[in-house]
PDB file of N, CA and C in Angstrom:
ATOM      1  N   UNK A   1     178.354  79.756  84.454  1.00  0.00           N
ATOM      2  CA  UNK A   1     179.114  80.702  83.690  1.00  0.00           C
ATOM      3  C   UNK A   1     178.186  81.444  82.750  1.00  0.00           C
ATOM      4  N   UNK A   2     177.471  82.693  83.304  1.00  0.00           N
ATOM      5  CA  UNK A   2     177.004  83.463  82.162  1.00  0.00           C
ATOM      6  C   UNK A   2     177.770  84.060  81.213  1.00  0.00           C
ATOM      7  N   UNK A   3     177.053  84.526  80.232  1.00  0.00           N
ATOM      8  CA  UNK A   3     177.868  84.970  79.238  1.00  0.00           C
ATOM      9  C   UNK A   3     178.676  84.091  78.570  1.00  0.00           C
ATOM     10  N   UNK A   4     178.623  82.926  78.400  1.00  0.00           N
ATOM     11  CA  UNK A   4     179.417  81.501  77.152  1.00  0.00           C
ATOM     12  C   UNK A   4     177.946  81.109  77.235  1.00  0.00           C
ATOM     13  N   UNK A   5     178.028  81.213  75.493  1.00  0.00           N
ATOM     14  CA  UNK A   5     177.609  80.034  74.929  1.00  0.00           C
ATOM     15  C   UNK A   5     178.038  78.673  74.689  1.00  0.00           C
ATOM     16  N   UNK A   6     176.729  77.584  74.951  1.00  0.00           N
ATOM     17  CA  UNK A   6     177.161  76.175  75.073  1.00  0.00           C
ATOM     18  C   UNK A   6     178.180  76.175  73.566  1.00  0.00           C
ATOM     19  N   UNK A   7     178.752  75.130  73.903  1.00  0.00           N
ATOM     20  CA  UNK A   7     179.403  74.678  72.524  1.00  0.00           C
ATOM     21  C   UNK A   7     178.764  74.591  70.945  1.00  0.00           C
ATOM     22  N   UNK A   8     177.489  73.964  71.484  1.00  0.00           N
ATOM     23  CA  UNK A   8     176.862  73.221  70.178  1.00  0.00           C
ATOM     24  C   UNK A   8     176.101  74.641  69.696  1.00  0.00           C
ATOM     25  N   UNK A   9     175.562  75.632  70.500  1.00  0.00           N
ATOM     26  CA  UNK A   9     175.223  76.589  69.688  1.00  0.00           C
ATOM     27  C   UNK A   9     176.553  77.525  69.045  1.00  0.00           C
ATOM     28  N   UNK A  10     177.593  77.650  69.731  1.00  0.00           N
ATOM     29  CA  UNK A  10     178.729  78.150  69.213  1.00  0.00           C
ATOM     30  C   UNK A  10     178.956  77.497  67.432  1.00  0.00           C
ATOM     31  N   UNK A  11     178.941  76.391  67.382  1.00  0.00           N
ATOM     32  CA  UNK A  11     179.327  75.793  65.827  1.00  0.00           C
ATOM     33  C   UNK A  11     178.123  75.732  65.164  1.00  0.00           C
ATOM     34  N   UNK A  12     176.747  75.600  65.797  1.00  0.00           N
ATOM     35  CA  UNK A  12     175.776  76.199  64.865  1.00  0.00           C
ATOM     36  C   UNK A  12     175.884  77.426  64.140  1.00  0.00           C
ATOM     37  N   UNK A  13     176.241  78.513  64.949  1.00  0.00           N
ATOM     38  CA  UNK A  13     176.421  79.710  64.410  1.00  0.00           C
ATOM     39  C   UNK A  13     177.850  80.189  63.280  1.00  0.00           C
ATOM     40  N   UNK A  14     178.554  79.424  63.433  1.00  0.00           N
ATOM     41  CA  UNK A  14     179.626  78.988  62.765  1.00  0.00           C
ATOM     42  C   UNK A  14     179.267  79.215  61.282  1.00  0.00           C
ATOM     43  N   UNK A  15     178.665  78.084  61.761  1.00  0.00           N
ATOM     44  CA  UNK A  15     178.311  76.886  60.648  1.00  0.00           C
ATOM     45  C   UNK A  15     177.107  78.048  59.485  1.00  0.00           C
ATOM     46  N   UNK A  16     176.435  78.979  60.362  1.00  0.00           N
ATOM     47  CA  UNK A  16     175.336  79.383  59.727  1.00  0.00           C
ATOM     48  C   UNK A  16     176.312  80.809  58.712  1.00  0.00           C
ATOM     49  N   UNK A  17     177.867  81.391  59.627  1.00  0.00           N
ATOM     50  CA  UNK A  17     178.083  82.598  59.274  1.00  0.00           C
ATOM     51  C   UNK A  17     178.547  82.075  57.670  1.00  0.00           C
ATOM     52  N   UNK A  18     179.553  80.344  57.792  1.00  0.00           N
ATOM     53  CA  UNK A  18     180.256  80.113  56.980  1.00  0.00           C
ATOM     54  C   UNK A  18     179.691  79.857  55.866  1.00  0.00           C
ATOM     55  N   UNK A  19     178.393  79.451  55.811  1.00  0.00           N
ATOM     56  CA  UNK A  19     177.260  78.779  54.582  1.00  0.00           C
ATOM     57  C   UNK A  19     177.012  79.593  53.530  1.00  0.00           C
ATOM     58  N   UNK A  20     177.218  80.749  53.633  1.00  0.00           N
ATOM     59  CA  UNK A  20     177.378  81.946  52.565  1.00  0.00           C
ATOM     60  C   UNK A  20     178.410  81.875  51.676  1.00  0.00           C
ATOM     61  N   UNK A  21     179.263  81.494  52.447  1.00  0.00           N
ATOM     62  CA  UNK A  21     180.726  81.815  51.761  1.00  0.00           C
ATOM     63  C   UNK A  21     180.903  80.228  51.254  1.00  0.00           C
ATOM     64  N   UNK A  22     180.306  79.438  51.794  1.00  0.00           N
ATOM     65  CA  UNK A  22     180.651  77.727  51.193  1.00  0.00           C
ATOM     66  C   UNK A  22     179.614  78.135  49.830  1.00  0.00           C
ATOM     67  N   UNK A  23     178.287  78.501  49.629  1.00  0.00           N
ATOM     68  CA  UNK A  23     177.516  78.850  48.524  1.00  0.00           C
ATOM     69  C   UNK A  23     178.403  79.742  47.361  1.00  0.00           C
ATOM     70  N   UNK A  24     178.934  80.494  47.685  1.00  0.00           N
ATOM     71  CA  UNK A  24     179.843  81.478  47.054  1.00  0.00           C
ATOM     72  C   UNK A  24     180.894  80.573  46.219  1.00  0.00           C
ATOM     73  N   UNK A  25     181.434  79.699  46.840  1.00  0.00           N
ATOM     74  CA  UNK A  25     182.528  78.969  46.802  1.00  0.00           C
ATOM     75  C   UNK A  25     182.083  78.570  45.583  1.00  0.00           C
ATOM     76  N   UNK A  26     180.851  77.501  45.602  1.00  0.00           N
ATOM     77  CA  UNK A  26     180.506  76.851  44.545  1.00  0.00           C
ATOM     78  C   UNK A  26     180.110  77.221  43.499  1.00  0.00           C
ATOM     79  N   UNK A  27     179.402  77.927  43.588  1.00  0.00           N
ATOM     80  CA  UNK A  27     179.242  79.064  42.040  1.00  0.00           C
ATOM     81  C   UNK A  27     180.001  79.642  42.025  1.00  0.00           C
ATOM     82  N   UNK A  28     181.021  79.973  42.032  1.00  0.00           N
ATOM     83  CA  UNK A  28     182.047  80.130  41.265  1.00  0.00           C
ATOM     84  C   UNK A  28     182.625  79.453  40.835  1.00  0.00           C
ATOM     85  N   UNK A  29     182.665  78.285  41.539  1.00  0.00           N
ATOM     86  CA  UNK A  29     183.395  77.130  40.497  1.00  0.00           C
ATOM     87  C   UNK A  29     182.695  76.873  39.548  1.00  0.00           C
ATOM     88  N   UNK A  30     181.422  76.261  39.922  1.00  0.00           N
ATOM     89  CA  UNK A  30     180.473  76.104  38.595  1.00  0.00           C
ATOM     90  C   UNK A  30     180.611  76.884  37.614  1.00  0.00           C
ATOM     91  N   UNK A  31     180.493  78.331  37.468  1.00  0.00           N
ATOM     92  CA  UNK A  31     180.393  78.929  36.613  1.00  0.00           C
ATOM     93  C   UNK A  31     181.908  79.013  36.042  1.00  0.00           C
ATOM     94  N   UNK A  32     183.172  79.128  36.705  1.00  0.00           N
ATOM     95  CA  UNK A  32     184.221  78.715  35.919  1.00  0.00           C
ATOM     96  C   UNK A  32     184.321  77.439  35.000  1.00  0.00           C
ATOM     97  N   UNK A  33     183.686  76.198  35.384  1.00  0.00           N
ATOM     98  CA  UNK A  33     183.957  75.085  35.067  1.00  0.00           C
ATOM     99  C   UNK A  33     183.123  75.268  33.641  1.00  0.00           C
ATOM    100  N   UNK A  34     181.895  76.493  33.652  1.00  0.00           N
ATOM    101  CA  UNK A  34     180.790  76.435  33.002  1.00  0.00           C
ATOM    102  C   UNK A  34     181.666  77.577  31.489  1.00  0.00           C
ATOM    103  N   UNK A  35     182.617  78.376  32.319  1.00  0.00           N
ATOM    104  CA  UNK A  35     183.125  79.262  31.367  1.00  0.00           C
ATOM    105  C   UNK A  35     184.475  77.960  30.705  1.00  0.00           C
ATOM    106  N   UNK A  36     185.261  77.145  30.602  1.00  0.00           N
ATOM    107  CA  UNK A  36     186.359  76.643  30.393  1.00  0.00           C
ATOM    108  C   UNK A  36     185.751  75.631  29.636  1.00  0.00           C
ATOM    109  N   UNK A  37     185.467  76.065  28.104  1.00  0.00           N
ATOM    110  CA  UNK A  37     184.760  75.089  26.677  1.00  0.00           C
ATOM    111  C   UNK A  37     186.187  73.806  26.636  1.00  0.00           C
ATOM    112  N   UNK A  38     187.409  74.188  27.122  1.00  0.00           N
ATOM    113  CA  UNK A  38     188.408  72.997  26.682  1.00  0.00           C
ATOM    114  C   UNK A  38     188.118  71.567  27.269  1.00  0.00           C
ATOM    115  N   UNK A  39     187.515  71.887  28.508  1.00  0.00           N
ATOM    116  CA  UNK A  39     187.104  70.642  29.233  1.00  0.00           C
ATOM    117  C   UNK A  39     186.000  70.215  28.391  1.00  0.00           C
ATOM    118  N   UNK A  40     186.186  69.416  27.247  1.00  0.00           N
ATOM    119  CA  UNK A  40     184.812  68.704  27.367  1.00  0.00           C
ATOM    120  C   UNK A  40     185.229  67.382  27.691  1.00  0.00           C
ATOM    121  N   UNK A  41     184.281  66.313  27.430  1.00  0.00           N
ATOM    122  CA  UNK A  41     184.135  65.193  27.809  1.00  0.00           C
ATOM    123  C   UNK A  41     185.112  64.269  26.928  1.00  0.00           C
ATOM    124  N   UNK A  42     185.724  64.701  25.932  1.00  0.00           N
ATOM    125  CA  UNK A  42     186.934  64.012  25.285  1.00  0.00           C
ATOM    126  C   UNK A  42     188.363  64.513  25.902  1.00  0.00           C
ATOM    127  N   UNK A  43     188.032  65.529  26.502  1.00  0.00           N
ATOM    128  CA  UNK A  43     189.420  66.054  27.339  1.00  0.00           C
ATOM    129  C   UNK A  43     189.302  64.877  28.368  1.00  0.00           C
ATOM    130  N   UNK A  44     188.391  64.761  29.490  1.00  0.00           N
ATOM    131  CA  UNK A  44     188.196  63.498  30.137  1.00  0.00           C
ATOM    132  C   UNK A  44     188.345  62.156  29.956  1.00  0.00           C
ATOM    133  N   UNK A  45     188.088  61.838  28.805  1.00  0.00           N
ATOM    134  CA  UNK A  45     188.369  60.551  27.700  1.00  0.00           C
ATOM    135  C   UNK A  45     190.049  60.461  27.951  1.00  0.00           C
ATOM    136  N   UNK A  46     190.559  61.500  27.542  1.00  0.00           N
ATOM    137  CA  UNK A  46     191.910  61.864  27.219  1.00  0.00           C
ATOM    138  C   UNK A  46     192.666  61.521  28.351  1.00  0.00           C
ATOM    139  N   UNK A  47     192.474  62.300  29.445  1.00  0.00           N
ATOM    140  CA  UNK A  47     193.086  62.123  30.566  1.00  0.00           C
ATOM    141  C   UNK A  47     192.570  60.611  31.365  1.00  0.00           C
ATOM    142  N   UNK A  48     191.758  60.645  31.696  1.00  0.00           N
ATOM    143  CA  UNK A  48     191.215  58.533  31.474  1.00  0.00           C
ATOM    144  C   UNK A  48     192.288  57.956  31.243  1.00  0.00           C
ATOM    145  N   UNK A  49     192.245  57.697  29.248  1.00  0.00           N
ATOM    146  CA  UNK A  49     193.494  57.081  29.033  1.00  0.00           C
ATOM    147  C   UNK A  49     194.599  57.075  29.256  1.00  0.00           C
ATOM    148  N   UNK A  50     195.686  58.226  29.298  1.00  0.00           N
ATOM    149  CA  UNK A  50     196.433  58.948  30.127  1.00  0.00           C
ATOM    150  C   UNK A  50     197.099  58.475  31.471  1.00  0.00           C
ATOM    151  N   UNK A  51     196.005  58.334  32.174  1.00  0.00           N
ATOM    152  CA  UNK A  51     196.148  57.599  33.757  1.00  0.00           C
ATOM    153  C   UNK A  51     196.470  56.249  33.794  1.00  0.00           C
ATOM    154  N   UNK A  52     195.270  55.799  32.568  1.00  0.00           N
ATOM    155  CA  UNK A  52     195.027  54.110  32.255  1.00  0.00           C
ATOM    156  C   UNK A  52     196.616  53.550  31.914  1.00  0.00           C
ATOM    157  N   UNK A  53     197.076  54.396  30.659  1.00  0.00           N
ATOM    158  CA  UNK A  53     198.031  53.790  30.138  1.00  0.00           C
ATOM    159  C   UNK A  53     199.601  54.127  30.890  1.00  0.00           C
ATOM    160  N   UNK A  54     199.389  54.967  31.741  1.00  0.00           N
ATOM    161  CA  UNK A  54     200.541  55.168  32.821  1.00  0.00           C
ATOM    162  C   UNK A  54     200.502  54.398  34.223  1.00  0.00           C
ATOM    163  N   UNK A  55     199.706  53.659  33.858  1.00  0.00           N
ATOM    164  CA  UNK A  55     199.747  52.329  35.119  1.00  0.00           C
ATOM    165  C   UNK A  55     199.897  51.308  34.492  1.00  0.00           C
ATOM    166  N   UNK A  56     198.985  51.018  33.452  1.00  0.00           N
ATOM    167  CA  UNK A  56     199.293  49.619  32.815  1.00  0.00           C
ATOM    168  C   UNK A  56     200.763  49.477  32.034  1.00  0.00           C
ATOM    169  N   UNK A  57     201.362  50.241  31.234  1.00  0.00           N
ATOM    170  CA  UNK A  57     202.406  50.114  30.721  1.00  0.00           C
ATOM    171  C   UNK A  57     203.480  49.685  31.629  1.00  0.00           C
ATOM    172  N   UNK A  58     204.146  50.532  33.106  1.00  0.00           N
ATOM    173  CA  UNK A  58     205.087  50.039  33.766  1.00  0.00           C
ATOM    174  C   UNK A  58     204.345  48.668  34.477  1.00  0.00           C
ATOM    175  N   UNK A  59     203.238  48.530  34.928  1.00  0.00           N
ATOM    176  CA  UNK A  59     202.731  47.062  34.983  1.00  0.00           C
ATOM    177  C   UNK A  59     202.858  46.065  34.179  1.00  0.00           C
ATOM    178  N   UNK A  60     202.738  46.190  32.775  1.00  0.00           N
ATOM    179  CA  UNK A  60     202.982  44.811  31.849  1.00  0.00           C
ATOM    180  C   UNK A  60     204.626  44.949  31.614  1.00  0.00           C
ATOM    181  N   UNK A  61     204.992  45.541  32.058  1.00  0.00           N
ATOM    182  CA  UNK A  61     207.118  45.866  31.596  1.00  0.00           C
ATOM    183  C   UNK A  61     207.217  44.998  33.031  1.00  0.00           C
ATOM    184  N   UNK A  62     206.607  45.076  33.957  1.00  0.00           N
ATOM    185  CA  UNK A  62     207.198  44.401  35.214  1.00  0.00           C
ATOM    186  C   UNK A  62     207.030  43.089  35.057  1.00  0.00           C
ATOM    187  N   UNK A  63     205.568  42.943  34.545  1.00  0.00           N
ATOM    188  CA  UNK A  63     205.600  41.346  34.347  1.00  0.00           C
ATOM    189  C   UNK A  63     206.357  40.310  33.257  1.00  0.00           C
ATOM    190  N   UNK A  64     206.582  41.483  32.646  1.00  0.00           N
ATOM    191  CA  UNK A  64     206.971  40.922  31.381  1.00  0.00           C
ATOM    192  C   UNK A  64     208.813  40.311  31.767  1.00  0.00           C
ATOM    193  N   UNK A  65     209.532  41.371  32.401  1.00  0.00           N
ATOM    194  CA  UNK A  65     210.656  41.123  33.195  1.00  0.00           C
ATOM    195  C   UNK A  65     210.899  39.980  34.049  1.00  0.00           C
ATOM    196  N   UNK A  66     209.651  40.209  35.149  1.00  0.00           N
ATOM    197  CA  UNK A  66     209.786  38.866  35.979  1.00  0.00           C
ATOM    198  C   UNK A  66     209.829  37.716  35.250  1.00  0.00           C
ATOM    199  N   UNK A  67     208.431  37.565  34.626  1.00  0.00           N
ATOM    200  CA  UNK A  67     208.651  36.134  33.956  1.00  0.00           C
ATOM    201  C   UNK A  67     209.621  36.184  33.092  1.00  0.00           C
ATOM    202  N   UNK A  68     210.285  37.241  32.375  1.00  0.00           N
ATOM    203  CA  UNK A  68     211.660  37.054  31.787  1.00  0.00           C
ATOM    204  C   UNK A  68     213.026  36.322  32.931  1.00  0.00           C
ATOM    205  N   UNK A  69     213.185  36.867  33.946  1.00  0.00           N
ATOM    206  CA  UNK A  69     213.984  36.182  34.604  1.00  0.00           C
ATOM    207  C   UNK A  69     213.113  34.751  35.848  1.00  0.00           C
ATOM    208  N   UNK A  70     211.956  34.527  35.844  1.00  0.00           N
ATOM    209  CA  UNK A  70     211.557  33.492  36.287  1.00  0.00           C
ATOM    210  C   UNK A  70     212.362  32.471  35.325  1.00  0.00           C
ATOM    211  N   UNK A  71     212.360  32.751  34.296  1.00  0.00           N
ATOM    212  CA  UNK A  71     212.425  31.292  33.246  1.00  0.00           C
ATOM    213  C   UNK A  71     214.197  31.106  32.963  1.00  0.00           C
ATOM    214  N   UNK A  72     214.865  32.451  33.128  1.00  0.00           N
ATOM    215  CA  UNK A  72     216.201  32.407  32.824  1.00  0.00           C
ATOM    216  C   UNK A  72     216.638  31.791  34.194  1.00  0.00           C
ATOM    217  N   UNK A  73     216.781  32.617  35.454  1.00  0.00           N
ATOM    218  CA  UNK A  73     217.003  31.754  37.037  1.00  0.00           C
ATOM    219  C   UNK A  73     216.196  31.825  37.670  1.00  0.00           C
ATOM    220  N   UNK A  74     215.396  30.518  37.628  1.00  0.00           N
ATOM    221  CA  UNK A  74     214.557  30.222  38.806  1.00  0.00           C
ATOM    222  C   UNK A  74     214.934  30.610  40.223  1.00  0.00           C
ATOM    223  N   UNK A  75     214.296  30.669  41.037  1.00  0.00           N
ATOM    224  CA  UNK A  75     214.201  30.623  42.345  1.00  0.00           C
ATOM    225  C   UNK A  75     213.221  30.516  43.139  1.00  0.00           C
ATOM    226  N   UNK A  76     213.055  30.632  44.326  1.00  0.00           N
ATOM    227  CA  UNK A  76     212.299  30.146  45.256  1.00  0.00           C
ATOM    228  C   UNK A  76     211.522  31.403  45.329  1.00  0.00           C
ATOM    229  N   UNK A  77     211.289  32.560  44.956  1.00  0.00           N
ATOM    230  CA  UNK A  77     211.119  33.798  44.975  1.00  0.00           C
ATOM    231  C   UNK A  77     210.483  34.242  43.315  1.00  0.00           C
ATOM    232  N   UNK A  78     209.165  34.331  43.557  1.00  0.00           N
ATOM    233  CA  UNK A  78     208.822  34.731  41.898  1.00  0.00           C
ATOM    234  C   UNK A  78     209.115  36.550  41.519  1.00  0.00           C
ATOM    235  N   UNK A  79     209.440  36.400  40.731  1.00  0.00           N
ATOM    236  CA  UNK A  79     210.289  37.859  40.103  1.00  0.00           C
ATOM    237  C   UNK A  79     208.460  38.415  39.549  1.00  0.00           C
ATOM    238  N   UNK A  80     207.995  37.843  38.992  1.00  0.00           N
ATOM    239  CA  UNK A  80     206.412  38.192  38.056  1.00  0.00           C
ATOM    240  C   UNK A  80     206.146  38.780  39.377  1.00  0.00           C
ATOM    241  N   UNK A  81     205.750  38.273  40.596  1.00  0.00           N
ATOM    242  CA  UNK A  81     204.970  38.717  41.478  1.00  0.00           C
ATOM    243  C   UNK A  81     205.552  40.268  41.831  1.00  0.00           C
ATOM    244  N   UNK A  82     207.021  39.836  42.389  1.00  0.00           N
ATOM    245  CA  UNK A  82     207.376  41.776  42.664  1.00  0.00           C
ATOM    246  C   UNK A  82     207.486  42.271  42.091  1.00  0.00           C
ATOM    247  N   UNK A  83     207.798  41.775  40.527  1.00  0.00           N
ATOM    248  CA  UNK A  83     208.216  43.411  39.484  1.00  0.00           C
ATOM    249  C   UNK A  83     206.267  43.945  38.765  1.00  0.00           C
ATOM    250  N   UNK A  84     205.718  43.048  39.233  1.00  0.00           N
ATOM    251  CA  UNK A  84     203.933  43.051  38.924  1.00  0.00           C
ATOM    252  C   UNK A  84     203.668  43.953  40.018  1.00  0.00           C
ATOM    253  N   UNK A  85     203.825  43.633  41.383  1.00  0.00           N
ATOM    254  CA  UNK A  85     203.575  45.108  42.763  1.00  0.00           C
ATOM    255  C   UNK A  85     204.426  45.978  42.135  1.00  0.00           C
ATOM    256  N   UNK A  86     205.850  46.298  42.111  1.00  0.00           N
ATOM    257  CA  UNK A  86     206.625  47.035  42.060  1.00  0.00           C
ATOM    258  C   UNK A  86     206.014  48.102  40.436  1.00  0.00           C
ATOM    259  N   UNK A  87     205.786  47.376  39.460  1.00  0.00           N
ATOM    260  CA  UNK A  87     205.181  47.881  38.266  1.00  0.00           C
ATOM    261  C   UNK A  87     203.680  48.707  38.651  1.00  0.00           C
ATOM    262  N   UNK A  88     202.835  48.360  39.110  1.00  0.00           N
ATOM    263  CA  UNK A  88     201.628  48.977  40.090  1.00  0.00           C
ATOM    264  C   UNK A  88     202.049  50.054  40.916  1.00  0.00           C
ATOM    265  N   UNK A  89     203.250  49.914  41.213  1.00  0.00           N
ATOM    266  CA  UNK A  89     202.949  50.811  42.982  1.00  0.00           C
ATOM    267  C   UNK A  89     203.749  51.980  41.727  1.00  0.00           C
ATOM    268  N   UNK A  90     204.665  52.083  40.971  1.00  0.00           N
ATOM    269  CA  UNK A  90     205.187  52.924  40.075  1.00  0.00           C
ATOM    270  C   UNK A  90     204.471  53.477  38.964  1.00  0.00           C
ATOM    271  N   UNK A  91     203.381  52.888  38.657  1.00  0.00           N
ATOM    272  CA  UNK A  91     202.383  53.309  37.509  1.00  0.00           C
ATOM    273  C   UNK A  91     201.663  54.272  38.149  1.00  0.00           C
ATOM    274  N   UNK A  92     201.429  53.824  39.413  1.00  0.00           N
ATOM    275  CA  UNK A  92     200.595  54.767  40.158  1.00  0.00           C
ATOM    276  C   UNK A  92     200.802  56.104  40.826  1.00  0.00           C
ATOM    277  N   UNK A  93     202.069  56.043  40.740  1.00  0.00           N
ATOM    278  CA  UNK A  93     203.075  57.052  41.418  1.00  0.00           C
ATOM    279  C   UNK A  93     202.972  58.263  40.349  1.00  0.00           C
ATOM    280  N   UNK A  94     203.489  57.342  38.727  1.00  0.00           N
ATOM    281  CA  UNK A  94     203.236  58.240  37.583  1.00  0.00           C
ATOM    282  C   UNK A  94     202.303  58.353  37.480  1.00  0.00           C
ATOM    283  N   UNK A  95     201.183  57.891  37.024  1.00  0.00           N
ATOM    284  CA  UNK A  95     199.751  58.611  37.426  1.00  0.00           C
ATOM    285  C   UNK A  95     199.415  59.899  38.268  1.00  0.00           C
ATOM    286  N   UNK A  96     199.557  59.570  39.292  1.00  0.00           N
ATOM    287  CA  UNK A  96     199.192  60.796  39.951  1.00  0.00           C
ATOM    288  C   UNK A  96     200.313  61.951  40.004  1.00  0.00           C
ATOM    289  N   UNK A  97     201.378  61.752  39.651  1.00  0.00           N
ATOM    290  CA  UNK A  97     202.130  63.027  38.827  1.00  0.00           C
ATOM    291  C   UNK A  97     201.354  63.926  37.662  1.00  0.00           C
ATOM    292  N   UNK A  98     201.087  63.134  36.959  1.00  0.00           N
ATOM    293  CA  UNK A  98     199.856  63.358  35.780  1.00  0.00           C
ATOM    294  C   UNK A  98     199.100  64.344  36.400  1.00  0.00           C
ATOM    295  N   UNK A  99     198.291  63.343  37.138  1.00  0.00           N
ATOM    296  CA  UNK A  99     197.270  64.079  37.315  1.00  0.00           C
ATOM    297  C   UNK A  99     197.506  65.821  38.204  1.00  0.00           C
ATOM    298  N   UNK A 100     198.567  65.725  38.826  1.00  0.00           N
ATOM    299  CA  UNK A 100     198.867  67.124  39.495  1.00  0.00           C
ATOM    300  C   UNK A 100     199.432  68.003  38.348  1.00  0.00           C
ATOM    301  N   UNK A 101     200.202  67.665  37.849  1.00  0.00           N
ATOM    302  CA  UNK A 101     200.713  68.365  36.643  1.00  0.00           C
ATOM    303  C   UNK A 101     199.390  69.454  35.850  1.00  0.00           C
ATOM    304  N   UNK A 102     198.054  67.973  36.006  1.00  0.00           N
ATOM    305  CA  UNK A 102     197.093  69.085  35.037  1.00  0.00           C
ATOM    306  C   UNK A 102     196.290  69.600  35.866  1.00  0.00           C
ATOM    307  N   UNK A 103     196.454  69.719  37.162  1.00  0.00           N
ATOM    308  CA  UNK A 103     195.431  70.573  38.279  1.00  0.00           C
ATOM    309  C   UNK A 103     196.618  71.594  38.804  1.00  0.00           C
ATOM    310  N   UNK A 104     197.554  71.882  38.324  1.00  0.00           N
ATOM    311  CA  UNK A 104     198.600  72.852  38.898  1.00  0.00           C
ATOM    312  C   UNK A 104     198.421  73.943  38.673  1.00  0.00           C
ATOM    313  N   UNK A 105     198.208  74.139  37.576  1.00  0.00           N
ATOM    314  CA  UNK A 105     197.908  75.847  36.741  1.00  0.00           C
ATOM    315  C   UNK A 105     196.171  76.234  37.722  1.00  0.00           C
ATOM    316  N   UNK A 106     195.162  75.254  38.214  1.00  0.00           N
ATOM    317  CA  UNK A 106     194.123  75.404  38.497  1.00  0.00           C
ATOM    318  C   UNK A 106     194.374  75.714  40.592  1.00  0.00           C
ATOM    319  N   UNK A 107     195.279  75.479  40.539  1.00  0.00           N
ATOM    320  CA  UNK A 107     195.451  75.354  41.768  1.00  0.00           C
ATOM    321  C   UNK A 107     196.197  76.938  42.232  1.00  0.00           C
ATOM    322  N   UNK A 108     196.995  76.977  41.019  1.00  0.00           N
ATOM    323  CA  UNK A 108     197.864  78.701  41.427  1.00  0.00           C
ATOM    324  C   UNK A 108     196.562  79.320  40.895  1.00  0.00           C
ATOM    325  N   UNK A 109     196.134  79.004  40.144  1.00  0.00           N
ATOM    326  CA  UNK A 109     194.983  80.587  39.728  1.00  0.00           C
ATOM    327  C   UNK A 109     193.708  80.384  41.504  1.00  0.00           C
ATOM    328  N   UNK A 110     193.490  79.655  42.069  1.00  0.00           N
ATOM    329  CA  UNK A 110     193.076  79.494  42.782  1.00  0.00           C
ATOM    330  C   UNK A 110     193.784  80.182  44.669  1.00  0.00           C
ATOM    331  N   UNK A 111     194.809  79.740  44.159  1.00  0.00           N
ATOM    332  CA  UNK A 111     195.592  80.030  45.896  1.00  0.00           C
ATOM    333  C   UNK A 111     196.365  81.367  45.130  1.00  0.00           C
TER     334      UNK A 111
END
């Protein structure tokens, strides 16, 4: 078949048209990230804690529950253990609400 190029030079060339525009990509972010003084490293601190304390809080309320009803009705079934997953898998859920919440405004100025 003349006239096709093999595959692998096909995505080389790809690869070579797209590398401009992937370079482009990044300096501009850089230099946005470089223009936006609010981000400093206590904004990061901030949001850290933020994340930290929106997992751990519904985590120690779960445990704190279970072993509240471990000790009131026992059972064969520890309450600490699922409301401890169940407290995790929900901290985490809120967490990453968080975290979209503060990449949203970055995401419409973007798309």
């Amino acid at each position: 078949m003349k006239g096709t190029e093999p595959d692998a030079e096909r995505v080389q060339r790809v690869r070579k048209d797209a590398f401009p525009d992937t370079i482009e990509g990044k300096v501009r972010r850089k230099l946005k990230a470089r223009g936006e003084s609010h981000r400093s490293i206590w904004f990061g601190m901030g949001m850290f804690g933020v994340v930290g304390w929106s997992v751990a809080i519904p985590t120690l309320l779960g445990v704190v529950a279970g072993f509240w009803i471990d000790q009131r009705w026992p059972s064969r079934f520890s309450w600490t253990l699922m409301l401890l997953f169940i407290g995790v898998v929900l901290g985490c859920l809120n967490a990453w609400y968080w975290l979209q919440q503060d990449s949203a405004p970055e995401r419409k100025k973007q798309g």
